[in-house]
N, C-alpha and C. Protein backbone atom coordinates (compact mmCIF):
# COMPACT_ATOMS: atom_id res chain seq x y z
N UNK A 1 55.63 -22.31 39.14
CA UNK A 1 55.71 -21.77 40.47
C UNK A 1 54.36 -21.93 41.13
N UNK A 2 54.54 -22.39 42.15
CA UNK A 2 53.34 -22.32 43.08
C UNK A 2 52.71 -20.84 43.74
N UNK A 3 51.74 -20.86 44.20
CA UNK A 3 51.29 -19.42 44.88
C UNK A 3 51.49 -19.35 45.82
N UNK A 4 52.40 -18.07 45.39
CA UNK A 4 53.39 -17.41 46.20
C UNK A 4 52.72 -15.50 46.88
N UNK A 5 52.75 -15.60 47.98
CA UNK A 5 52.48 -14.24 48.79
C UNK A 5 53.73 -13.27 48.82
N UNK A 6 53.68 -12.21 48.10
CA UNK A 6 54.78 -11.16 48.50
C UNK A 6 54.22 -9.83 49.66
N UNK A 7 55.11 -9.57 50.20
CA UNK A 7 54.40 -8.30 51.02
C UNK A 7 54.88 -7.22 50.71
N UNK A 8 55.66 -6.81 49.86
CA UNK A 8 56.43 -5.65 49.23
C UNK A 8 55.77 -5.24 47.64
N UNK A 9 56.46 -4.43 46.63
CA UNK A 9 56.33 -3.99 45.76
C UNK A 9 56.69 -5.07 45.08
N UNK A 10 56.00 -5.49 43.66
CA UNK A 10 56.64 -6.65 42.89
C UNK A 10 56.76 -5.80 41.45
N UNK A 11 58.11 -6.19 41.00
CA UNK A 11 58.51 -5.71 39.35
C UNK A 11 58.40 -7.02 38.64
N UNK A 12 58.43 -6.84 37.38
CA UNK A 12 58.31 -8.15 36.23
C UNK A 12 59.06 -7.54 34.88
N UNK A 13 60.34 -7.62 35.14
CA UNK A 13 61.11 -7.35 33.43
C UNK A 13 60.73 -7.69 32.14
N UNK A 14 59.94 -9.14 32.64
CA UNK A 14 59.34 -9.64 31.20
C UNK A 14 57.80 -9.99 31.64
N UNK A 15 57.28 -9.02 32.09
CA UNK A 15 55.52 -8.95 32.02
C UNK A 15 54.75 -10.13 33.27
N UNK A 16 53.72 -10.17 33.39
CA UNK A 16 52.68 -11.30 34.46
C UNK A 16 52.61 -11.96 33.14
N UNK A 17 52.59 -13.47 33.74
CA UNK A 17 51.69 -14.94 32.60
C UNK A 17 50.63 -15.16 33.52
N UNK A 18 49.58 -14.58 32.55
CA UNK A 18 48.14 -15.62 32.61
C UNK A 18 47.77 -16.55 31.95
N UNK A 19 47.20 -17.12 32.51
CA UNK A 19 46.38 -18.54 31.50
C UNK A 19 45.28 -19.54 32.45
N UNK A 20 45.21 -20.21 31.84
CA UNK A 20 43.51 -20.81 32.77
C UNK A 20 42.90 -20.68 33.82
N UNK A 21 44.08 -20.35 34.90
CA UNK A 21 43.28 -20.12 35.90
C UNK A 21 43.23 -18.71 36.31
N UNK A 22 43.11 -17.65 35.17
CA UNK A 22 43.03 -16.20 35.54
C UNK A 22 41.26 -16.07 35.08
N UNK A 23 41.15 -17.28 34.45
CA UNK A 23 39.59 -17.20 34.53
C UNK A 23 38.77 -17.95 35.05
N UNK A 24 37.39 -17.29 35.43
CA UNK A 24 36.63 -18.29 35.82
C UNK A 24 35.13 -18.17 35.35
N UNK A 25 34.77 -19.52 35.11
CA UNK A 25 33.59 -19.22 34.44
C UNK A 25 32.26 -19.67 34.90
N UNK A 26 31.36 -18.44 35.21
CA UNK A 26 30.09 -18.75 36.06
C UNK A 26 28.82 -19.29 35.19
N UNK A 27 28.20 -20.25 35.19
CA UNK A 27 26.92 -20.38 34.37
C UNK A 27 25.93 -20.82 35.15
N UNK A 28 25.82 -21.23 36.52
CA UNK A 28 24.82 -21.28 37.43
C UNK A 28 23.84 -19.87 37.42
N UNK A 29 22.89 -19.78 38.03
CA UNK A 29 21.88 -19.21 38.05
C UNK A 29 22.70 -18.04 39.18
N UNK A 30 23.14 -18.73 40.13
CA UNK A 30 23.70 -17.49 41.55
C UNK A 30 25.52 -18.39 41.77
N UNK A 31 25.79 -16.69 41.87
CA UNK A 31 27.48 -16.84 42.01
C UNK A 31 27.95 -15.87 43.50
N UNK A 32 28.45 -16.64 44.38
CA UNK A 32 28.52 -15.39 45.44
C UNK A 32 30.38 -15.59 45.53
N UNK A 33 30.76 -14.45 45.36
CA UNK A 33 32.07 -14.12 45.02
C UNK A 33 32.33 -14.19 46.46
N UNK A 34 34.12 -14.54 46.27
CA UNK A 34 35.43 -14.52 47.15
C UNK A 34 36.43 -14.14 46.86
N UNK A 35 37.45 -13.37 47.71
CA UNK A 35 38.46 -12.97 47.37
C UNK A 35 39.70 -14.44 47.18
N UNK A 36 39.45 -15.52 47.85
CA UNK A 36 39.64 -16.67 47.31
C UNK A 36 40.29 -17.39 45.84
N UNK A 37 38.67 -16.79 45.60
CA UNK A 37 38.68 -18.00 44.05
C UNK A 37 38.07 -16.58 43.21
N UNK A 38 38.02 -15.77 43.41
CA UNK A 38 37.72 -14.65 42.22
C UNK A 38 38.31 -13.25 42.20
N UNK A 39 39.05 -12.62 43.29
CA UNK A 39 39.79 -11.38 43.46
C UNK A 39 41.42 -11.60 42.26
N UNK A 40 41.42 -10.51 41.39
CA UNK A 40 42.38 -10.94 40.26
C UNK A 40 42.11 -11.54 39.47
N UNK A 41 40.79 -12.32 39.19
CA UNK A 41 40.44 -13.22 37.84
C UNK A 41 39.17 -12.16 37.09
N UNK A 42 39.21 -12.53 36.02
CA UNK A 42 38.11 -12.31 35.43
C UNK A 42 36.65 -13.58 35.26
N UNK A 43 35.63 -13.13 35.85
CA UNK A 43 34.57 -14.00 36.02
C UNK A 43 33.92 -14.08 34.19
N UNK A 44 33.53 -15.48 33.73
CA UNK A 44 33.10 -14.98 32.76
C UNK A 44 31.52 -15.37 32.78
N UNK A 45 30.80 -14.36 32.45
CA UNK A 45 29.40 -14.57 32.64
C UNK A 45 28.71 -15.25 31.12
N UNK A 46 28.50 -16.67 31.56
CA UNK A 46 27.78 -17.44 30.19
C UNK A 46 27.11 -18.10 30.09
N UNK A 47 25.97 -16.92 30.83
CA UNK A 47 24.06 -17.87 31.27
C UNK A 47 23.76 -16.86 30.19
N UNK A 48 22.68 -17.26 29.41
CA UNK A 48 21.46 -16.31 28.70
C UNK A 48 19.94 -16.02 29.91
N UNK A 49 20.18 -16.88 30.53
CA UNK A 49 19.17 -16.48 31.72
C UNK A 49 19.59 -15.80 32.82
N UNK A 50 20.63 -15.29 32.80
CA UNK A 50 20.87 -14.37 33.95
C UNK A 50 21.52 -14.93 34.77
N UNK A 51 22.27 -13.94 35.55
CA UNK A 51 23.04 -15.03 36.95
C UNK A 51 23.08 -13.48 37.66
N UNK A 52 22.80 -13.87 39.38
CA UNK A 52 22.66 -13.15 40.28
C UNK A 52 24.18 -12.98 41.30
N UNK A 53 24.99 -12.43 40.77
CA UNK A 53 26.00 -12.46 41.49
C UNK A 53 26.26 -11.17 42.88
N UNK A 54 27.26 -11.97 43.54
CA UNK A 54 26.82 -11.32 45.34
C UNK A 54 28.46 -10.89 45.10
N UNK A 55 28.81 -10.12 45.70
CA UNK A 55 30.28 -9.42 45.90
C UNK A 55 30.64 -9.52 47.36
N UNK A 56 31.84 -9.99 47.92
CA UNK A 56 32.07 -9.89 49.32
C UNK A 56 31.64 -8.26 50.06
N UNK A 57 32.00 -8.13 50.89
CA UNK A 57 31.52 -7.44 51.92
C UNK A 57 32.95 -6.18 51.54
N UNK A 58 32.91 -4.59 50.93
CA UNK A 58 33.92 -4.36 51.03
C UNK A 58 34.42 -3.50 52.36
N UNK A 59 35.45 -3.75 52.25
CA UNK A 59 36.84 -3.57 53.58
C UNK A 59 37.92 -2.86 53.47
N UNK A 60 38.35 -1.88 52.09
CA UNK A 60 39.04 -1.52 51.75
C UNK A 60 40.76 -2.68 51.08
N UNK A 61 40.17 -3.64 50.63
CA UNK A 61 41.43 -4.57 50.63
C UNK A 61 42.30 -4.44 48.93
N UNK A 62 41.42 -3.57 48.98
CA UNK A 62 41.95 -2.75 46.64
C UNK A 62 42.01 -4.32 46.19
N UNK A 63 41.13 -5.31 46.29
CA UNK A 63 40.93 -6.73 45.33
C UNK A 63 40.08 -6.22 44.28
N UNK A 64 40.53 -6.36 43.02
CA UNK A 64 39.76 -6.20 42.06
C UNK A 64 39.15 -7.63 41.63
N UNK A 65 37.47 -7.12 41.04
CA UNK A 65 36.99 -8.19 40.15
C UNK A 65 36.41 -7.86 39.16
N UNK A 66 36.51 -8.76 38.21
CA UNK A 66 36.39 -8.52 36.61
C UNK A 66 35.44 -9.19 35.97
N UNK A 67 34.07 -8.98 35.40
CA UNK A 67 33.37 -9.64 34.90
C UNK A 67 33.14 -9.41 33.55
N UNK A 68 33.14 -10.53 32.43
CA UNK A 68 33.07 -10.46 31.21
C UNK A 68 31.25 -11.07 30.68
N UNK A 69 31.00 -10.50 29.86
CA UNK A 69 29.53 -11.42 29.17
C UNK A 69 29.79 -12.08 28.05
N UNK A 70 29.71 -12.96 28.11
CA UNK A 70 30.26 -14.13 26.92
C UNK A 70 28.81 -14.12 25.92
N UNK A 71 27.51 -14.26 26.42
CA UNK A 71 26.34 -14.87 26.23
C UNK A 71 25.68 -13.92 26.65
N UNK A 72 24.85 -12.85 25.37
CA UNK A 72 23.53 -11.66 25.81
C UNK A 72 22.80 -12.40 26.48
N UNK A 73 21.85 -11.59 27.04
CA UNK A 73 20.88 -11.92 28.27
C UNK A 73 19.88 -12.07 27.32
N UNK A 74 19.36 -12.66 27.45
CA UNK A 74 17.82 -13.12 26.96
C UNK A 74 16.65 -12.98 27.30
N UNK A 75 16.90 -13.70 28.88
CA UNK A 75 15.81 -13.35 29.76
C UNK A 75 15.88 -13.31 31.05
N UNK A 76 15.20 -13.35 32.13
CA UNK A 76 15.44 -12.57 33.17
C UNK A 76 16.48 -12.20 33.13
N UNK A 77 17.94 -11.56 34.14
CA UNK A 77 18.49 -10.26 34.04
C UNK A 77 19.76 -10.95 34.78
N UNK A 78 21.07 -10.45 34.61
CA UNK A 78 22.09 -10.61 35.35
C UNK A 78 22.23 -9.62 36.61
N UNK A 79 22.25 -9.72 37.60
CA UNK A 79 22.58 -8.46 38.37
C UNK A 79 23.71 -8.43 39.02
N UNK A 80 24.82 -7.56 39.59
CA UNK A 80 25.71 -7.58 40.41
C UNK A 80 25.74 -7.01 41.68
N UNK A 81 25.27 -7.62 42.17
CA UNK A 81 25.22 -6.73 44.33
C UNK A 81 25.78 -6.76 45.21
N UNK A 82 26.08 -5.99 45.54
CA UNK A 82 26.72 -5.65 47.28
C UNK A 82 26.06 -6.34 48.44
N UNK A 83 26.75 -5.91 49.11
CA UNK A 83 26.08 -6.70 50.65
C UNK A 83 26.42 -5.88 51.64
N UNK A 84 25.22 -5.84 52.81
CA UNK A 84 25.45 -4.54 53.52
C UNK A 84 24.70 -3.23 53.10
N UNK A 85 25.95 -2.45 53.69
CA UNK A 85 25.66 -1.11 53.25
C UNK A 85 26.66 -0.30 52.25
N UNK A 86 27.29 -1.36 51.67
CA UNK A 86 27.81 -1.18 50.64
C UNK A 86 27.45 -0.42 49.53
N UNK A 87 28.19 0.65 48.74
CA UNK A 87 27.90 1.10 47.97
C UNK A 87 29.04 0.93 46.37
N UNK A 88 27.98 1.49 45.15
CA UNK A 88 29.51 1.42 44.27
C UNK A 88 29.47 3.23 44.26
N UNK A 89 30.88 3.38 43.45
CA UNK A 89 30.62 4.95 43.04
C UNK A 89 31.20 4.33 41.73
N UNK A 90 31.16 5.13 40.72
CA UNK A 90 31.33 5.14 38.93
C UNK A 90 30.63 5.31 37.83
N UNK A 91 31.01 4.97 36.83
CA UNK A 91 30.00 5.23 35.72
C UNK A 91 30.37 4.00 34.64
N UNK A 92 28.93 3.86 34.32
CA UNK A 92 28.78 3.16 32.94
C UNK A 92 28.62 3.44 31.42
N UNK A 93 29.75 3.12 30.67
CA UNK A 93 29.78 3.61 29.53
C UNK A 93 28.92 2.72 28.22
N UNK A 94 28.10 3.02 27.74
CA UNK A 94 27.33 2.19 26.77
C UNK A 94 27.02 2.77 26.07
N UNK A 95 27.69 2.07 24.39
CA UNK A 95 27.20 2.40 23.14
C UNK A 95 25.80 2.38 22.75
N UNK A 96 25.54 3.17 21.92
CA UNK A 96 23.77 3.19 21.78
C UNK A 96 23.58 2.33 20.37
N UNK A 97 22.56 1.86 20.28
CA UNK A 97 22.42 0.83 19.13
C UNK A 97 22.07 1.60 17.63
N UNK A 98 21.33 3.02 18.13
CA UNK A 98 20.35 3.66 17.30
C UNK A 98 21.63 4.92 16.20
N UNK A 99 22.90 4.86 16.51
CA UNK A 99 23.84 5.53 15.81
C UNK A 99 25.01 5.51 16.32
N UNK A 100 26.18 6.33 16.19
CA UNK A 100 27.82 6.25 16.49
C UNK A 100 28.14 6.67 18.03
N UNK A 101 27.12 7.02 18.67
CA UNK A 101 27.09 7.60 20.12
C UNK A 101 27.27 6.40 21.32
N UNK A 102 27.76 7.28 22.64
CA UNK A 102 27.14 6.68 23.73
C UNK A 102 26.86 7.40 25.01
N UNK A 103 25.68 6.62 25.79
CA UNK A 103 25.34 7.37 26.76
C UNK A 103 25.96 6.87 27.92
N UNK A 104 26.48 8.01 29.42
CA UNK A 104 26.97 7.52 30.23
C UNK A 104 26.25 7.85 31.32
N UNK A 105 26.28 7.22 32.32
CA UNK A 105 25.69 6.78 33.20
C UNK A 105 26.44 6.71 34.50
N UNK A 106 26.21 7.57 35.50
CA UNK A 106 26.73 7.67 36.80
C UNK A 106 26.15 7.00 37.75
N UNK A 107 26.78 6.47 38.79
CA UNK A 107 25.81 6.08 39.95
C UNK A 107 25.24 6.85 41.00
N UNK A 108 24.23 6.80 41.75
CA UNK A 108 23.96 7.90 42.36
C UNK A 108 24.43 7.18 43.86
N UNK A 109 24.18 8.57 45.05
CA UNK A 109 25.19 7.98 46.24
C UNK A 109 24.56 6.68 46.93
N UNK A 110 23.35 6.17 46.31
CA UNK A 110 23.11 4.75 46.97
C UNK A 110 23.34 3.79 46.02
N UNK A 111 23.60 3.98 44.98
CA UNK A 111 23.87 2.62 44.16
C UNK A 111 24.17 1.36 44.95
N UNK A 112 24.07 0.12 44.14
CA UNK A 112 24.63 -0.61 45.11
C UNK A 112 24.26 -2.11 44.29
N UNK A 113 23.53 -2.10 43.30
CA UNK A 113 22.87 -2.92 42.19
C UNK A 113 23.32 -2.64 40.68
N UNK A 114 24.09 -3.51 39.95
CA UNK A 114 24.13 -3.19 38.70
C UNK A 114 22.96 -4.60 37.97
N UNK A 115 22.15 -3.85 37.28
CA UNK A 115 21.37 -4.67 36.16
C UNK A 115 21.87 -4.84 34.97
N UNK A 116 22.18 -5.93 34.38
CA UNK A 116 21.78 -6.07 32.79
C UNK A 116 20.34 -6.98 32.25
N UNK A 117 19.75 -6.21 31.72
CA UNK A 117 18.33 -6.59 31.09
C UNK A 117 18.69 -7.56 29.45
N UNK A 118 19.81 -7.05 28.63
CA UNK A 118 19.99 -7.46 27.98
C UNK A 118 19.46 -6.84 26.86
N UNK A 119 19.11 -6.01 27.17
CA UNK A 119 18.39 -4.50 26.25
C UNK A 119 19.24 -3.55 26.45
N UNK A 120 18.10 -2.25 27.20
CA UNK A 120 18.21 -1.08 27.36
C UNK A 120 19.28 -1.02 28.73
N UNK A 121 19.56 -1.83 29.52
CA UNK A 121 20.58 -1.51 30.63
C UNK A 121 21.76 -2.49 30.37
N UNK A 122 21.87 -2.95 29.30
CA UNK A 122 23.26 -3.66 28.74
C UNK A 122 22.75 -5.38 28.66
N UNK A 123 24.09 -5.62 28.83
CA UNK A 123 24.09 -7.14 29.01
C UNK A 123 24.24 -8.24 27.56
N UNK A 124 25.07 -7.46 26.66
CA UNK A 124 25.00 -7.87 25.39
C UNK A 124 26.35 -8.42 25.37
N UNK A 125 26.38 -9.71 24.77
CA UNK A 125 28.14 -10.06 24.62
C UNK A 125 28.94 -8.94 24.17
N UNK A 126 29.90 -9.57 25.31
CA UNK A 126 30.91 -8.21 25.20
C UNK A 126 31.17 -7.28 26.30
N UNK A 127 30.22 -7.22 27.24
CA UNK A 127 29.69 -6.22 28.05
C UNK A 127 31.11 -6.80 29.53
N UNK A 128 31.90 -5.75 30.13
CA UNK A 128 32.72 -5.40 30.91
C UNK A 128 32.36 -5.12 32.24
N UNK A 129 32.67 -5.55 33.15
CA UNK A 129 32.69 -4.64 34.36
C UNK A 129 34.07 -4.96 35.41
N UNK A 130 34.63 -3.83 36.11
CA UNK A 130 34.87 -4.06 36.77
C UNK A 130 34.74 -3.15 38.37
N UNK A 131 35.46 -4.37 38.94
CA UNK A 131 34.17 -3.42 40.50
C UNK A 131 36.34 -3.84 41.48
N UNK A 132 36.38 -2.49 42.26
CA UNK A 132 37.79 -2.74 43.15
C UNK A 132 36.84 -2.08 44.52
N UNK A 133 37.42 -2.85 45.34
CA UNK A 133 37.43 -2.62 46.49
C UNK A 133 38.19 -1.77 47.21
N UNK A 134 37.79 -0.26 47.88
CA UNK A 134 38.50 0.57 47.42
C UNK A 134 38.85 1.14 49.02
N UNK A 135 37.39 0.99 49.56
CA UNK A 135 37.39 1.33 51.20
C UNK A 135 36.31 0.73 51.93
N UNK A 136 35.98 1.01 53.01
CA UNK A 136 35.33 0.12 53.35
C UNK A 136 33.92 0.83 53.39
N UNK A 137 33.19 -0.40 52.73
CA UNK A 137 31.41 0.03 52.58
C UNK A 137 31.76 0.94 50.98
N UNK A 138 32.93 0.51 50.25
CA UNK A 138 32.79 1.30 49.27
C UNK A 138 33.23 0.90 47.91
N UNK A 139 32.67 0.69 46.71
CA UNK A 139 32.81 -0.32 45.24
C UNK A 139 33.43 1.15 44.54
N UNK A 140 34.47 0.69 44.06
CA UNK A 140 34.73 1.65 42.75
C UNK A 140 34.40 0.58 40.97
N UNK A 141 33.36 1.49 40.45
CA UNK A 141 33.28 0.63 39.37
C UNK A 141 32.85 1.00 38.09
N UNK A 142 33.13 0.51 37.49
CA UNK A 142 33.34 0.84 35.57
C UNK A 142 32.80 -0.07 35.03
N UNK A 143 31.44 0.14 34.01
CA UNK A 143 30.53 -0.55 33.15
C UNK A 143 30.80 0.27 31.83
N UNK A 144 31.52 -1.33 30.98
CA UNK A 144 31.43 -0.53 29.68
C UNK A 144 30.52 -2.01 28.48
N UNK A 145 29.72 -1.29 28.04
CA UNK A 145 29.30 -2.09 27.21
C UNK A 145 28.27 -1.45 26.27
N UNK A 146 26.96 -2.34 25.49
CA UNK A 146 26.46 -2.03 24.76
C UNK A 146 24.84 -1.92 25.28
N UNK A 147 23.82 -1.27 24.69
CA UNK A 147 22.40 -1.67 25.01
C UNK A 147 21.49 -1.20 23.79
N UNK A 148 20.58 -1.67 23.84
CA UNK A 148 19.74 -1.77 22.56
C UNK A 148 18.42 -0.90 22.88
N UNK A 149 17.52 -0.35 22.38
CA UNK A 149 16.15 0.83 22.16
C UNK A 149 16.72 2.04 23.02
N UNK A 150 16.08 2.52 23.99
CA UNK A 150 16.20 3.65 24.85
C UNK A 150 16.87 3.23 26.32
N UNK A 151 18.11 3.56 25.61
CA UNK A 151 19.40 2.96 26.56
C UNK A 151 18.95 3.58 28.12
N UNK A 152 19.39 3.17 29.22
CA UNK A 152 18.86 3.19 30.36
C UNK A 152 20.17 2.55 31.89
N UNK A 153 20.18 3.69 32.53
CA UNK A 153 21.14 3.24 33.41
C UNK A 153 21.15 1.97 34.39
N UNK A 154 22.19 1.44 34.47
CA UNK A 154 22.61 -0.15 34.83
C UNK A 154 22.24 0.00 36.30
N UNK A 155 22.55 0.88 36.61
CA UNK A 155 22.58 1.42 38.47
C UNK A 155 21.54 1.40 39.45
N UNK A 156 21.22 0.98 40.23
CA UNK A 156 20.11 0.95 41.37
C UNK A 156 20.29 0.65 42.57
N UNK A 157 19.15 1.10 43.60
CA UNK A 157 19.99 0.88 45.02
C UNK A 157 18.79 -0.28 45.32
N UNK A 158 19.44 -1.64 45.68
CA UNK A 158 17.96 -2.81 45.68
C UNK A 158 18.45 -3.20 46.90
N UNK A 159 19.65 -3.34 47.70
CA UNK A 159 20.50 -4.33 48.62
C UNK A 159 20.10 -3.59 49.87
N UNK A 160 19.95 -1.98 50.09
CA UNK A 160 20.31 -1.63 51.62
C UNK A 160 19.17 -0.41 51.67
């Protein structure tokens, strides 16, 4: 089937099929997202040097995006940013390296920057996010992953 637009409620008796093109995979240095070619996919992040990714402008349009870390960070840092005066609200969940725990991590009301260092603010294969577009000027979003010494929140306001 080709892509197809519904404007109603959609049911599936026997489940959604994904396959290749529910992913996409970023390894450039800078990725600036679209509801296009990345709203409903999972992005997979598989630089060890970081990649600077930009998020559309939100509008309230509930497009979710999904980013996976294939490849820990090494060096300089992955970040995920808004544009505008965009904000996220949520929390990040990350296992601690040092025993069976984890620490969580809220955003505060300017967030608007997620870091992975590849340490202490995540960024270790494996590492989750996802960010929905929820209203306008507004990110709902969930960081779950891992970080290593004196774990440290992903969250910052750098964009506005």
């Amino acid at each position: 089937m080709a892509s197809t637009t519904f404007s109603g409620p959609v049911t599936s008796t026997a489940g959604f099929i994904s396959g290749a093109d529910s992913l996409v995979s970023a390894t450039d240095s800078t990725l600036t997202c679209t509801s296009a070619s990345h709203a409903g996919r999972t992005v997979v992040l598989d630089r060890a040097a970081g990649i600077a990714v930009t998020l559309p402008a939100a509008t309230g349009t509930g497009n979710m995006y999904r980013f996976f870390v294939t490849t820990t960070i090494t060096s300089n840092s992955t970040t995920i940013k808004v544009v505008g005066d965009d904000t996220m609200a949520g929390v990040a969940i990350v296992a601690n390296d040092s025993d069976a725990s984890a620490s969580i991590f809220e955003t505060a009301a300017d967030s608007d920057t997620i870091t992975f260092n590849g340490t202490t603010t995540g960024g270790i294969k494996g590492a989750t996010v996802e960010l929905q577009d929820v209203a306008s000027d507004l990110w709902s979003v969930r960081v779950v992953g891992a970080a290593t010494g004196t774990e440290a929140t992903p969250f910052s306001a750098t964009v506005s």
